[in-house]
N, C-alpha and C. Protein backbone atom coordinates (compact mmCIF):
# COMPACT_ATOMS: atom_id res chain seq x y z
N UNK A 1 -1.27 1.31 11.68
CA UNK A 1 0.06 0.87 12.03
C UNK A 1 0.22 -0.59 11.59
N UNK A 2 1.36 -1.22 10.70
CA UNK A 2 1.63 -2.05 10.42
C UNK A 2 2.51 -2.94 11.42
N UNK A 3 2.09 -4.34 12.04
CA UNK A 3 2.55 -5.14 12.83
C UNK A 3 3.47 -5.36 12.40
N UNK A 4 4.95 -5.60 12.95
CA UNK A 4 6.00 -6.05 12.23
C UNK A 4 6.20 -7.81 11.62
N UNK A 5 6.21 -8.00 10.53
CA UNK A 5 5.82 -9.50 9.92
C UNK A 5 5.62 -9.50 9.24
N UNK A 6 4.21 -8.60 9.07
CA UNK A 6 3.31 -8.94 8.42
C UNK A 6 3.49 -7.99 7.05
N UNK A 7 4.54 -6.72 7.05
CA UNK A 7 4.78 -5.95 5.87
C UNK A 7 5.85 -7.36 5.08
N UNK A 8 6.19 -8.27 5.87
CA UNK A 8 7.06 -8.97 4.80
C UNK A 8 5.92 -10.38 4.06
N UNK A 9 4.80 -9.65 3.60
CA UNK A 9 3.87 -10.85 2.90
C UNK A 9 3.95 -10.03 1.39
N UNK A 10 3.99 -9.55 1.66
CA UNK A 10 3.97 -8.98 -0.05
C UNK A 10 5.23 -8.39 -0.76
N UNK A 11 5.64 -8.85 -0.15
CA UNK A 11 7.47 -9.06 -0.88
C UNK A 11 7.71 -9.86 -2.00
N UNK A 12 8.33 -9.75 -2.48
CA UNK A 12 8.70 -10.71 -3.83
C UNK A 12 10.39 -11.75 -3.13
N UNK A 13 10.24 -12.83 -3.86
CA UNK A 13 11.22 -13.59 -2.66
C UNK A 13 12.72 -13.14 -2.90
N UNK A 14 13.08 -13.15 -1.73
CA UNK A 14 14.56 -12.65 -1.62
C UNK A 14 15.79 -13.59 -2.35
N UNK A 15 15.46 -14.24 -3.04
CA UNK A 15 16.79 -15.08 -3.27
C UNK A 15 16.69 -14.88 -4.99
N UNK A 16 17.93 -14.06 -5.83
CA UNK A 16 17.41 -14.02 -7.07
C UNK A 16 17.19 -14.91 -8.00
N UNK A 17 17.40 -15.89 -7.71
CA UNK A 17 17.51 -16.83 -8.98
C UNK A 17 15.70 -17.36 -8.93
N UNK A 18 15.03 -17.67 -7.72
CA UNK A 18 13.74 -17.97 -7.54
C UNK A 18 12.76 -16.98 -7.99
N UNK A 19 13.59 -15.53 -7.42
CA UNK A 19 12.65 -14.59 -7.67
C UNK A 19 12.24 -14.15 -9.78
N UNK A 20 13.85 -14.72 -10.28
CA UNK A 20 14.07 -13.89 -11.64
C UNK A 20 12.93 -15.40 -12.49
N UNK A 21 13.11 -16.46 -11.84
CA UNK A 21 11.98 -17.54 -12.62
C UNK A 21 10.99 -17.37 -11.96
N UNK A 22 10.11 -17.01 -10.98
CA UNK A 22 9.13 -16.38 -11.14
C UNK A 22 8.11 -15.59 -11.53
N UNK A 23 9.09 -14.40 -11.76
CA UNK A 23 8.39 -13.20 -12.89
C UNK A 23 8.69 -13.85 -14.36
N UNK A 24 9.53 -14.59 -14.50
CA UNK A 24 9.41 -14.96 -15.97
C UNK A 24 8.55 -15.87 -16.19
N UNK A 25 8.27 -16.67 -15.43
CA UNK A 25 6.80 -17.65 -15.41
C UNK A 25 5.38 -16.82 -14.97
N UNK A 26 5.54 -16.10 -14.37
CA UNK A 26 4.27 -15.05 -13.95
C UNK A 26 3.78 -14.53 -15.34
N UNK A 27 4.86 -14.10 -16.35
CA UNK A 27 5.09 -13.21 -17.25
C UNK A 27 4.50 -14.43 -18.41
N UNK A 28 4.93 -15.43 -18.69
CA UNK A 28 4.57 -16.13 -19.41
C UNK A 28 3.22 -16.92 -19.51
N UNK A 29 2.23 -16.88 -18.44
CA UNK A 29 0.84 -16.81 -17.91
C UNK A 29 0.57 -16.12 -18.65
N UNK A 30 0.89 -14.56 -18.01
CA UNK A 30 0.27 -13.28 -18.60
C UNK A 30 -0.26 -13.62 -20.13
N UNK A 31 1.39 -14.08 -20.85
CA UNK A 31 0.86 -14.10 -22.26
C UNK A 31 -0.06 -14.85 -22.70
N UNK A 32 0.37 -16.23 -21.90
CA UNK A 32 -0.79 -17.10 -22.46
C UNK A 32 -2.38 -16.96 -22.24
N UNK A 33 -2.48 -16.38 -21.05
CA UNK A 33 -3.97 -15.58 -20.96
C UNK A 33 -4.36 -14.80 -21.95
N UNK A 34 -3.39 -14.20 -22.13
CA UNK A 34 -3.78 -12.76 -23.24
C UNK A 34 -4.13 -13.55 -24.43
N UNK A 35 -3.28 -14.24 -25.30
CA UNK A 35 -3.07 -15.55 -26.25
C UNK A 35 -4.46 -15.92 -26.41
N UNK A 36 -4.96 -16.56 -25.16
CA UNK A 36 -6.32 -17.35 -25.12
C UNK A 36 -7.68 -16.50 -25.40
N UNK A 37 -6.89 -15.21 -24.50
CA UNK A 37 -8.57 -14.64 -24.91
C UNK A 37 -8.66 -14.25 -26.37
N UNK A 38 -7.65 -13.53 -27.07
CA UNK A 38 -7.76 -12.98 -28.11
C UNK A 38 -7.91 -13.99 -29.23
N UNK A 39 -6.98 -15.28 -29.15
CA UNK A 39 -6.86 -16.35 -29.99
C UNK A 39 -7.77 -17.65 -30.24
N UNK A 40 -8.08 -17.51 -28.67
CA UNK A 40 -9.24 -19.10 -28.83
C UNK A 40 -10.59 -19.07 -29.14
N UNK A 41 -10.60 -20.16 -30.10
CA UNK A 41 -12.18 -20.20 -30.20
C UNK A 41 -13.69 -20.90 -29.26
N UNK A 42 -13.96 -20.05 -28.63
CA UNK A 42 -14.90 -20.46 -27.79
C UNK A 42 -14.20 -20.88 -26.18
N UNK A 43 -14.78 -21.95 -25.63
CA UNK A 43 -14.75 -22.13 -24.30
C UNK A 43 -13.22 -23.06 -24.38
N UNK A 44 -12.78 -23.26 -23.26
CA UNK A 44 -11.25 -23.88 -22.77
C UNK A 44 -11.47 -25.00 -22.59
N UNK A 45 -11.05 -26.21 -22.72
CA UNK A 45 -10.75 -27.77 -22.16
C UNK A 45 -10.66 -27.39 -20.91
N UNK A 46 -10.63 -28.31 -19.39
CA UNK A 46 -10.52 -27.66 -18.54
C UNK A 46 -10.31 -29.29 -18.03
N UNK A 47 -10.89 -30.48 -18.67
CA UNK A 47 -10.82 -31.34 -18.03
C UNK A 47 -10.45 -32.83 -18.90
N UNK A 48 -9.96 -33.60 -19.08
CA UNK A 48 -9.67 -34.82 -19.97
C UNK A 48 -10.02 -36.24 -19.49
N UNK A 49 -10.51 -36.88 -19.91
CA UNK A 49 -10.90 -38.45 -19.82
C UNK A 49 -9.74 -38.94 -19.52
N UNK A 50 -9.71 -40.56 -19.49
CA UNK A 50 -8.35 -40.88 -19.00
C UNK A 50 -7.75 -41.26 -20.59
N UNK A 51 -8.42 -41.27 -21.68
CA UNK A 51 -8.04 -41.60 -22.97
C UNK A 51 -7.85 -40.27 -23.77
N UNK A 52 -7.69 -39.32 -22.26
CA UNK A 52 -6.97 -37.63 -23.48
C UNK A 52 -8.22 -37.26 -23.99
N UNK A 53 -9.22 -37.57 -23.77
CA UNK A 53 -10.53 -37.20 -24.88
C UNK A 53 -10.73 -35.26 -23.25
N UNK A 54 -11.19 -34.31 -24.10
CA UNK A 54 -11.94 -33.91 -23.37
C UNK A 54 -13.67 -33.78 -22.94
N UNK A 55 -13.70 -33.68 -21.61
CA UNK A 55 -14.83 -34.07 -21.35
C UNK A 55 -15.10 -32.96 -20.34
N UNK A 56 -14.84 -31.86 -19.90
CA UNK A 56 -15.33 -30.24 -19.34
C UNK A 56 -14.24 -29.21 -19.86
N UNK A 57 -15.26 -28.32 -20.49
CA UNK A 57 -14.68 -26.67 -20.74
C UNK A 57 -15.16 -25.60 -19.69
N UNK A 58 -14.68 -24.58 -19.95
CA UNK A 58 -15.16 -23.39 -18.72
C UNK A 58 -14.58 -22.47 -19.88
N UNK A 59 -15.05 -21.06 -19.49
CA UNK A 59 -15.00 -19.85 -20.51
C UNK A 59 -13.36 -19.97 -20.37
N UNK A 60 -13.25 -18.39 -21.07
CA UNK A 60 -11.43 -18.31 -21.02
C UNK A 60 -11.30 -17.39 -19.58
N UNK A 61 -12.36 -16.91 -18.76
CA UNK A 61 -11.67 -16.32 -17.91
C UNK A 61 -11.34 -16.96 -16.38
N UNK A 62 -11.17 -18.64 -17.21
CA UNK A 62 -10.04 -19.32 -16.01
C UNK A 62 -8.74 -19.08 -15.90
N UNK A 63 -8.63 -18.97 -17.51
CA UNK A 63 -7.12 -18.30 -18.10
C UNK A 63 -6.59 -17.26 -16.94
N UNK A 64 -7.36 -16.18 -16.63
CA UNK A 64 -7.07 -15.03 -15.79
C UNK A 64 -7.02 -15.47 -14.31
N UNK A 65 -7.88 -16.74 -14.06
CA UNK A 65 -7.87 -16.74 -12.51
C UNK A 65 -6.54 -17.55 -12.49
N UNK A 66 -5.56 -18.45 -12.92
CA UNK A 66 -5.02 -18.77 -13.15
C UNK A 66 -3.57 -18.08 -13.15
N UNK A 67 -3.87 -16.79 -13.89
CA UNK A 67 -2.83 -15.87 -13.85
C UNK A 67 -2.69 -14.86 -12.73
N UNK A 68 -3.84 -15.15 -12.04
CA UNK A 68 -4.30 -14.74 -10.54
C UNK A 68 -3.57 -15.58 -9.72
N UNK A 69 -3.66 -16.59 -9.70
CA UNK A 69 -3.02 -17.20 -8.22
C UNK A 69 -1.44 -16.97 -8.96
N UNK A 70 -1.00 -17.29 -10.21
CA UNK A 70 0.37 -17.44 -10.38
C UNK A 70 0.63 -16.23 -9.58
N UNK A 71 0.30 -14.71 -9.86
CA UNK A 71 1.09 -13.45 -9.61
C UNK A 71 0.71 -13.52 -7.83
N UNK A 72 -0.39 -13.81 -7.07
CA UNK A 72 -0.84 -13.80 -5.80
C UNK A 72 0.45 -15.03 -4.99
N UNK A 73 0.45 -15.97 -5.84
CA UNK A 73 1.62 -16.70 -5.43
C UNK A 73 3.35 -16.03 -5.54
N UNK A 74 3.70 -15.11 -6.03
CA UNK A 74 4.62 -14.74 -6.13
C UNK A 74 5.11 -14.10 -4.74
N UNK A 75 3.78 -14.24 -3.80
CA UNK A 75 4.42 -13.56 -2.42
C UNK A 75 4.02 -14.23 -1.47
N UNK A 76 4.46 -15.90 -1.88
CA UNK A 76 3.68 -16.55 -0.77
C UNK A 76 4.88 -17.23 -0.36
N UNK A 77 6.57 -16.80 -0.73
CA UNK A 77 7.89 -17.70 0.07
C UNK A 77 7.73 -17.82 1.87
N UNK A 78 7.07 -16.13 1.91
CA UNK A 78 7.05 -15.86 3.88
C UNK A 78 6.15 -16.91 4.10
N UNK A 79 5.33 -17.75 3.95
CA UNK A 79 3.91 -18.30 3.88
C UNK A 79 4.83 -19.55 4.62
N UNK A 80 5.51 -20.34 4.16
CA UNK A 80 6.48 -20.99 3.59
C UNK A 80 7.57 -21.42 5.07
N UNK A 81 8.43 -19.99 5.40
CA UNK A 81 9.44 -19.78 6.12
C UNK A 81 8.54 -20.01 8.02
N UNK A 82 7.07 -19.73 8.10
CA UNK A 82 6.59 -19.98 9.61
C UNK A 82 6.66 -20.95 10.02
N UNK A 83 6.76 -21.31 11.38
CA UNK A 83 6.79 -22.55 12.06
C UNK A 83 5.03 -22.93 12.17
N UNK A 84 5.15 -23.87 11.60
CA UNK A 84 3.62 -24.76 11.95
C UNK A 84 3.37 -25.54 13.04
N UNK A 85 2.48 -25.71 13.61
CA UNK A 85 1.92 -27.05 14.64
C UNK A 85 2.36 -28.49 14.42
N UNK A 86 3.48 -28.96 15.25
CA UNK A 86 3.81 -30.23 14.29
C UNK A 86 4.51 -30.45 13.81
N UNK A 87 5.47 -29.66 13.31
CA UNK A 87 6.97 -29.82 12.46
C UNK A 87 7.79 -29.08 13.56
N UNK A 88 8.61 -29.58 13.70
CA UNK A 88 10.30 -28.80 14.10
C UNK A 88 10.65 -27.55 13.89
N UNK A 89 10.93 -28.06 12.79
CA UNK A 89 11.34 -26.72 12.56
C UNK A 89 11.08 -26.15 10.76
N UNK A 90 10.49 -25.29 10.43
CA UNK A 90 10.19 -24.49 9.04
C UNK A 90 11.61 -24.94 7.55
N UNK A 91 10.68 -25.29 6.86
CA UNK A 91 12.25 -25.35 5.63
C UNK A 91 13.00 -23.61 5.86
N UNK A 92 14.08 -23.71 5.02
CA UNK A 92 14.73 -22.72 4.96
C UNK A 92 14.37 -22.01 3.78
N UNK A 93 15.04 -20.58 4.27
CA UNK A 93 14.83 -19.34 2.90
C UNK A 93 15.00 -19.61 1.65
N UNK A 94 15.78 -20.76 1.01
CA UNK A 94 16.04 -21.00 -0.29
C UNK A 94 15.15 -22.00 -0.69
N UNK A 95 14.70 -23.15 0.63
CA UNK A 95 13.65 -24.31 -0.33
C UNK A 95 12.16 -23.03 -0.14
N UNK A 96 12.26 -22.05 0.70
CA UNK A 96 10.72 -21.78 0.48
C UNK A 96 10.59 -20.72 -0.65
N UNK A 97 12.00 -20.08 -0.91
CA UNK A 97 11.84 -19.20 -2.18
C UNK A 97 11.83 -20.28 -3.65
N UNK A 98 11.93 -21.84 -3.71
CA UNK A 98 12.02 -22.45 -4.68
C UNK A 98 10.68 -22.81 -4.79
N UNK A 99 9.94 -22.81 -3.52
CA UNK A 99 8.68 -23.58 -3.25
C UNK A 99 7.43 -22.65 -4.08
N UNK A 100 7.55 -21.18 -3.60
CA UNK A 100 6.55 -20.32 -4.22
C UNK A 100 7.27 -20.52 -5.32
N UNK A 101 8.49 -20.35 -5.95
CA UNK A 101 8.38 -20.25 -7.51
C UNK A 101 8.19 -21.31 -8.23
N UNK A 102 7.55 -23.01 -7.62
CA UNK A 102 6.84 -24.25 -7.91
C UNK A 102 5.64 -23.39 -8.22
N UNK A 103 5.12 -22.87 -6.82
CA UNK A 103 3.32 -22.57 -7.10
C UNK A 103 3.45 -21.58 -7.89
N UNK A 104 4.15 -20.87 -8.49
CA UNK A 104 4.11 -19.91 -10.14
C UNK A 104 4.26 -20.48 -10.97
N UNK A 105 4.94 -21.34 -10.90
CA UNK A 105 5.21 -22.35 -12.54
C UNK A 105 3.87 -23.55 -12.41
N UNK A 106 3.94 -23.59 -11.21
CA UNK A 106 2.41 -24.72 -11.49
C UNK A 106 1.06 -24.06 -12.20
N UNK A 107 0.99 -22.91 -11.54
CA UNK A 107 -0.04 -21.53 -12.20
C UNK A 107 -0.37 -21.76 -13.65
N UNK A 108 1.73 -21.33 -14.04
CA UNK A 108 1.86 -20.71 -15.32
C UNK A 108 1.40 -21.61 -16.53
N UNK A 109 2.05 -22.92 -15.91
CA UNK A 109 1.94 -23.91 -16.33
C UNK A 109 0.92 -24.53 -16.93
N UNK A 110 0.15 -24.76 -16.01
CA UNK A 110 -1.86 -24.57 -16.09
C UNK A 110 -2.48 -23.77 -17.09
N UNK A 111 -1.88 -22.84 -17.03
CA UNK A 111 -2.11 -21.58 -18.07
C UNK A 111 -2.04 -22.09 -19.81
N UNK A 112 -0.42 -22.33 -19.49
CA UNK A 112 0.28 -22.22 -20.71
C UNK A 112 -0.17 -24.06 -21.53
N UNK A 113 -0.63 -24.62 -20.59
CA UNK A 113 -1.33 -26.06 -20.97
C UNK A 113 -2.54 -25.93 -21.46
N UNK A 114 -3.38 -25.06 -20.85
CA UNK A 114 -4.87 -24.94 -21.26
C UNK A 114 -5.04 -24.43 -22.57
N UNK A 115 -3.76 -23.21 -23.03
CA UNK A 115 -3.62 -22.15 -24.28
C UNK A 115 -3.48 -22.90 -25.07
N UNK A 116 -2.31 -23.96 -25.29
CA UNK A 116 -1.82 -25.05 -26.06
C UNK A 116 -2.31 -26.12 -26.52
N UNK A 117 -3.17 -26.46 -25.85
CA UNK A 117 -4.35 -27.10 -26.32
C UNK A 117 -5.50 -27.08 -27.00
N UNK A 118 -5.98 -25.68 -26.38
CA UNK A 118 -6.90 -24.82 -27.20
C UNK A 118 -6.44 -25.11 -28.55
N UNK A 119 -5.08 -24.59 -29.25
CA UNK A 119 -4.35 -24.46 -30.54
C UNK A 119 -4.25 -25.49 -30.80
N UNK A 120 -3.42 -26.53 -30.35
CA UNK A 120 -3.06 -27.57 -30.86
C UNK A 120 -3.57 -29.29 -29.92
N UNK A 121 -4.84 -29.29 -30.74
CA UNK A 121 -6.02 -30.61 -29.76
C UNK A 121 -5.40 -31.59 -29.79
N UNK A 122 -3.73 -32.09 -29.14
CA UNK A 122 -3.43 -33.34 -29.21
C UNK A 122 -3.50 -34.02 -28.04
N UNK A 123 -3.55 -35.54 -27.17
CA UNK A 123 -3.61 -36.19 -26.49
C UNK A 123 -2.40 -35.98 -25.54
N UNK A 124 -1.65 -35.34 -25.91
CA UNK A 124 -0.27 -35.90 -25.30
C UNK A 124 0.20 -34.26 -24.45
N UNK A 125 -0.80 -32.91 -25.55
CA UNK A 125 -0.68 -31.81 -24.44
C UNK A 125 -0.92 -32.05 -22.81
N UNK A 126 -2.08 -32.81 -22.50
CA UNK A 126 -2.22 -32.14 -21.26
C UNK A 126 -1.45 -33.43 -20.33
N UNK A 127 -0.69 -34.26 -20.94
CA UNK A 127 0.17 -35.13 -20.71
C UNK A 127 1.79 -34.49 -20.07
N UNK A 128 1.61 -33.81 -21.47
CA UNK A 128 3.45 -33.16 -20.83
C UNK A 128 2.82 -32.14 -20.20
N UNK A 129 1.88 -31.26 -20.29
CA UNK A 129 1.31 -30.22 -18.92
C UNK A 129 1.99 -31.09 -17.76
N UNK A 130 1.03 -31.98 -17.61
CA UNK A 130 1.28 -32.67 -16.13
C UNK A 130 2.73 -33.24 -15.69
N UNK A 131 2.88 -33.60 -16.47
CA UNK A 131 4.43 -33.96 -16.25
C UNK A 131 5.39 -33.18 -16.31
N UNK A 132 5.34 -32.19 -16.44
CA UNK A 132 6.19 -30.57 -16.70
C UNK A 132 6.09 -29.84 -15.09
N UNK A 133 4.67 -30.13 -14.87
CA UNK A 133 3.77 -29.35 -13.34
C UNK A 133 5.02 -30.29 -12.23
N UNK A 134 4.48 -31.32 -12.48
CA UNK A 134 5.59 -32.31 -11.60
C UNK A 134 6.81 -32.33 -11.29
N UNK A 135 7.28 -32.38 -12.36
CA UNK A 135 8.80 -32.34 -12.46
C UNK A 135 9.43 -31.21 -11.80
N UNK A 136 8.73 -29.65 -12.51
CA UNK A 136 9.16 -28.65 -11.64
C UNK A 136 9.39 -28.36 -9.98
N UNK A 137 8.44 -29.01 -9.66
CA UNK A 137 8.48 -28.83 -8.10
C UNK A 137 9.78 -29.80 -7.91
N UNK A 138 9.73 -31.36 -8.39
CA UNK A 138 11.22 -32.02 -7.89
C UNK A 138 12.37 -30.82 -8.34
N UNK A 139 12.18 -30.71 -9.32
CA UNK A 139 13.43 -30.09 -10.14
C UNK A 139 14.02 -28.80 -9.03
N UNK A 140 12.76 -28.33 -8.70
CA UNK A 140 13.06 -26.87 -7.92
C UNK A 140 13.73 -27.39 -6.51
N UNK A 141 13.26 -28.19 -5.90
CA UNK A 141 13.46 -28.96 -4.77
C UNK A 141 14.91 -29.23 -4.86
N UNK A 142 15.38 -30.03 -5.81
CA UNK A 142 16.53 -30.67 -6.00
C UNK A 142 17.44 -29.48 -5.86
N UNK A 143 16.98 -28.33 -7.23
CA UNK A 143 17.89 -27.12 -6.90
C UNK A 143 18.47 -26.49 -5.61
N UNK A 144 17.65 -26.02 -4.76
CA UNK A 144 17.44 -25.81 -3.73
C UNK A 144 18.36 -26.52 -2.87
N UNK A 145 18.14 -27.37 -2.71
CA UNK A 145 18.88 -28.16 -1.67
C UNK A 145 20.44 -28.17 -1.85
N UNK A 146 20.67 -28.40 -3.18
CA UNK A 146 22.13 -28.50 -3.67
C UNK A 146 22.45 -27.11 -3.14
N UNK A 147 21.77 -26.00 -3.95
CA UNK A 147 22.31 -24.31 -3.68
C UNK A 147 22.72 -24.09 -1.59
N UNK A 148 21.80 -24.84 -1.49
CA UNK A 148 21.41 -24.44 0.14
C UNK A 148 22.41 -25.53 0.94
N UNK A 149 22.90 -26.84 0.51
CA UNK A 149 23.95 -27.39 1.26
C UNK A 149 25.33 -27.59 0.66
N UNK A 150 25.11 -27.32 -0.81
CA UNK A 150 26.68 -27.51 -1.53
C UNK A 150 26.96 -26.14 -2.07
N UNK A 151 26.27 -25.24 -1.97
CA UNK A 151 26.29 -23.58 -3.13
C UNK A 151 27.90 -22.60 -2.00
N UNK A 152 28.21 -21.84 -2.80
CA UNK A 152 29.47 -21.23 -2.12
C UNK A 152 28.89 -20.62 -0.96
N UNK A 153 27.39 -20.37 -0.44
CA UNK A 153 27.90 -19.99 1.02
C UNK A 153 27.83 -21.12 1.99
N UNK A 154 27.39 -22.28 1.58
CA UNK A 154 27.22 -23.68 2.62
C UNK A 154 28.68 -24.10 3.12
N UNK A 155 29.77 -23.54 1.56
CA UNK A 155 31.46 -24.04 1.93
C UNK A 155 32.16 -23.11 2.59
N UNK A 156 31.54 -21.31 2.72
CA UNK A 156 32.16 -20.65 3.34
C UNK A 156 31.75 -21.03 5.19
N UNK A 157 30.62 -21.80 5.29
CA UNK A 157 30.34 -21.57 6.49
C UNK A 157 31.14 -22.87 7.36
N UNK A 158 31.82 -23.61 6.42
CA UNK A 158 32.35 -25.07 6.85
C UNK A 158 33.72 -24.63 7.17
């Protein structure tokens, strides 16, 4: 017998616009995993000096764990929506459906940084990686908030 709650963890998030950039970032992992194994030669960068040089690889099947948490993250919005020890009160349904589709694009991201590099050994890949990883979460955040206090149902409820 399933406790009632707990069937809503493996849901995909309810709000479409979070949910439809999710699977398309989930999806775009996928490839770049696939990409890496079939395409790269030898072991992955995994780690960079502060002068862009790399300085640790790991095989390609980080590529996959990678594409592991992205898709395992795709059902982590409920994760998100509980009240914790300590806070007030839980963000709402739209920042936590923006929030898991951060931790998919951070995934994918990871992914699609490690592939790109592999191919193309420049200093400045795992540069815009990081700054891409970043941005998304503000970016998603920002979305969110606007949809959730200015979007047409925030004015129907005024």
């Amino acid at each position: 017998m399933v406790e009632k709650g707990s069937a809503d963890m493996f849901h995909l998030a309810p709000v479409r616009l979070w949910r439809n950039i999710s699977i398309v970032m989930a999806v775009a992992a996928g490839i770049a995993a696939l990409a890496g194994t079939f395409f790269a030669d030898g072991s992955i960068a995994v780690h960079w000096s502060g002068s862009g040089e790399p300085n640790d690889s790991a095989g390609k099947w980080v590529l996959w764990v990678m594409l592991l948490l992205a898709v395992l993250s795709l059902f982590s919005y409920s994760s998100f929506l509980k009240r914790r020890p300590g806070f007030q009160t839980p963000i709402g349904r739209e920042m936590a459906c923006a929030m898991s589709a951060g931790l998919v694009s951070m995934f994918s991201l990871i992914d699609i940084t490690l592939v790109v590099y592999d191919f193309y050994s420049f200093a400045m890949v795992p540069i815009i990686g990081t700054a891409a990883i970043v941005s998304v979460f503000i970016i998603y955040a920002l979305i969110a908030y606007f949809r959730e206090h200015h979007g047409p149902e925030a004015r129907e409820k005024k």
